[in-house]
C-alpha atoms as a PDB file:
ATOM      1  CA  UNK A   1       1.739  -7.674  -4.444  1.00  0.00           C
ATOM      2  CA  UNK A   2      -1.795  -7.076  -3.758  1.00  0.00           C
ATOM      3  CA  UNK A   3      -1.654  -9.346  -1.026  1.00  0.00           C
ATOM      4  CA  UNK A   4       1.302  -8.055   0.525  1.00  0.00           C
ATOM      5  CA  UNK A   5      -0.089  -5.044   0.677  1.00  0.00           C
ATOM      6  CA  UNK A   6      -3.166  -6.083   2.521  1.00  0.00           C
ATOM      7  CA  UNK A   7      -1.746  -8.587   5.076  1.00  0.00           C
ATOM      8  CA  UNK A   8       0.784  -5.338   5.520  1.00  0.00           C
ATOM      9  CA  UNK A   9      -1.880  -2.256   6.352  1.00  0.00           C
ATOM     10  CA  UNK A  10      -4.422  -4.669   8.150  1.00  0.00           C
ATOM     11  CA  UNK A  11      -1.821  -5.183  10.741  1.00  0.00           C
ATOM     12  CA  UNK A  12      -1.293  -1.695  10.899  1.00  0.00           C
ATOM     13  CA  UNK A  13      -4.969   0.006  11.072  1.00  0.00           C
ATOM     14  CA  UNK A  14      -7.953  -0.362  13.763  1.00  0.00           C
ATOM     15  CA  UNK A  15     -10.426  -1.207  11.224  1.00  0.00           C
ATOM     16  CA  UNK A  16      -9.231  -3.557   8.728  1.00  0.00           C
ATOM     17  CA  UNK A  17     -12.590  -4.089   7.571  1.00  0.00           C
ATOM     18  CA  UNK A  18     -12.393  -0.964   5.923  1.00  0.00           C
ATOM     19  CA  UNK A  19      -9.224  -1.854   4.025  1.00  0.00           C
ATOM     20  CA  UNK A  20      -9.199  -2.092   0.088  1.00  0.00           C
ATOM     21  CA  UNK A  21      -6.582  -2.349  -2.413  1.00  0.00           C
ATOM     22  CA  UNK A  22      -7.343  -1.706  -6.462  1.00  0.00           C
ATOM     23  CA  UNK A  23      -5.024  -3.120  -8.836  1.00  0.00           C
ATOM     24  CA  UNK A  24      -4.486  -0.771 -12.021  1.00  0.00           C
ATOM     25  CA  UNK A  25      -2.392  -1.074 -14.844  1.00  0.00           C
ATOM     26  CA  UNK A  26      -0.838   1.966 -16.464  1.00  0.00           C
ATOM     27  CA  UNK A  27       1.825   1.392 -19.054  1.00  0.00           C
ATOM     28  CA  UNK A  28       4.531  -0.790 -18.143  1.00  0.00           C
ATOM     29  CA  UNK A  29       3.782   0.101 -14.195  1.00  0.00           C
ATOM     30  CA  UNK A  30       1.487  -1.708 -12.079  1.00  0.00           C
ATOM     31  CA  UNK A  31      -0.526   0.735  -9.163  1.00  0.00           C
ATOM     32  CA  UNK A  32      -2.137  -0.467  -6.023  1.00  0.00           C
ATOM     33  CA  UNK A  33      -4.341   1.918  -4.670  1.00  0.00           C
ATOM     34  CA  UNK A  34      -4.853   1.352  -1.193  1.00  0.00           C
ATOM     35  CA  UNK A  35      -7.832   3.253   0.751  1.00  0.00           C
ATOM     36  CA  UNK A  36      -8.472   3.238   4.211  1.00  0.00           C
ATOM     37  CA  UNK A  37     -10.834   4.442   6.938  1.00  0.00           C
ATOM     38  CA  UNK A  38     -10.262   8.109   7.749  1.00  0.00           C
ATOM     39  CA  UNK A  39      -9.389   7.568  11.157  1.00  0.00           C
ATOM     40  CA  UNK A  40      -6.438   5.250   9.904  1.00  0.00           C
ATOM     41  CA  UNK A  41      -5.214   6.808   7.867  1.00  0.00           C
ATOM     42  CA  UNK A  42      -2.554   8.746   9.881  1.00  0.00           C
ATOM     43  CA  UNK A  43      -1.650   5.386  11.069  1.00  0.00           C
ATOM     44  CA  UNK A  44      -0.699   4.315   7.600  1.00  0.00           C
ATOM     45  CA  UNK A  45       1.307   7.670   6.569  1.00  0.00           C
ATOM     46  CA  UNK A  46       2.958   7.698   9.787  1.00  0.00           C
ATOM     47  CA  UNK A  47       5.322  10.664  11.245  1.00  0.00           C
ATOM     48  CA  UNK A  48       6.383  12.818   8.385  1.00  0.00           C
ATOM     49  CA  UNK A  49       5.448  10.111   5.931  1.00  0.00           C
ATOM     50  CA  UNK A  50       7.524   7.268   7.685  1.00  0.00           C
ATOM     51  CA  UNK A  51       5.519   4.365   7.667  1.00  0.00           C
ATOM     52  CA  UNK A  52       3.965   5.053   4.242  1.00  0.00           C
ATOM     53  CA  UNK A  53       7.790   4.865   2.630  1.00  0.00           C
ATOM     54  CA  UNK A  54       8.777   1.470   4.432  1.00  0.00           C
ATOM     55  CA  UNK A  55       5.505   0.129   3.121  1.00  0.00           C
ATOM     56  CA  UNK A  56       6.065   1.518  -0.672  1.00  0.00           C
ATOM     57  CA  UNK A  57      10.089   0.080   0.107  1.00  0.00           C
ATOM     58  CA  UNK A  58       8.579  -3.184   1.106  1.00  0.00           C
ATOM     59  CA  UNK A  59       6.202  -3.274  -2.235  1.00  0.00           C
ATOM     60  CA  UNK A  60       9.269  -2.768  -4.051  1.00  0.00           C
ATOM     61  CA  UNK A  61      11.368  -5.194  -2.601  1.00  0.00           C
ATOM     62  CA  UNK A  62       8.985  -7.888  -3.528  1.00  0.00           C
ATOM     63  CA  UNK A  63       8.066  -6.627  -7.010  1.00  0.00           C
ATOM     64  CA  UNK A  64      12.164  -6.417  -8.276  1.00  0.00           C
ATOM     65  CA  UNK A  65      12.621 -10.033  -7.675  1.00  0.00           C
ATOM     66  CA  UNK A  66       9.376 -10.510  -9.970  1.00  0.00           C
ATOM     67  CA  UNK A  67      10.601  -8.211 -12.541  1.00  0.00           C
ATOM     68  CA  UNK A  68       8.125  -5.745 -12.431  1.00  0.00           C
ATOM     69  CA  UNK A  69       7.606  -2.280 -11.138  1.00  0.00           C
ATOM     70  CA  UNK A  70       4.906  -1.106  -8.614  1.00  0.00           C
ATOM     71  CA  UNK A  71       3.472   2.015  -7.080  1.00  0.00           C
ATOM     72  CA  UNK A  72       1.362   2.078  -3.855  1.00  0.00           C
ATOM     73  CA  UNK A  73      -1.017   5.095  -4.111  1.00  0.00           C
ATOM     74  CA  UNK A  74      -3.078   6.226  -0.889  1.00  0.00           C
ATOM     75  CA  UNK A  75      -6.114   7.089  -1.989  1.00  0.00           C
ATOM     76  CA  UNK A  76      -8.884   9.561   0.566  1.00  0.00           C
END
């Protein structure tokens, strides 16, 4: 999922240099936390949150057919 993410956001941004993404377990639930440069990160919450819930859908997606349940924090 991790790497999903990634490959996902640094397509998205202008600096994907700046791109990270902490895996944390909590419970039964797995979170990445994804932090970006400031100046991206409009880019990855999109209009009225738009891109940032077809990213989360996308995480998802991938993490049902592996039985497990992820969350996609952005962190500032």
């Amino acid at each position: 999922m991790k790497n999903l993410l990634l490959y996902i956001v640094k397509n998205i941004v202008d600096n994907p240099d700046a791109v990270t993404v902490t895996e944390v377990e909590r419970g039964d639930n797995t979170v990445l936390e994804l932090r970006v440069a400031p100046d991206d990160m409009g880019k990855v919450i999109g209009r009225q949150g738009r891109t940032s819930k077809e990213i989360r859908s996308i995480i998802k997606a991938a993490a049902m057919k592996e039985n497990r349940k992820v969350i996609v924090e952005i962190v500032d």
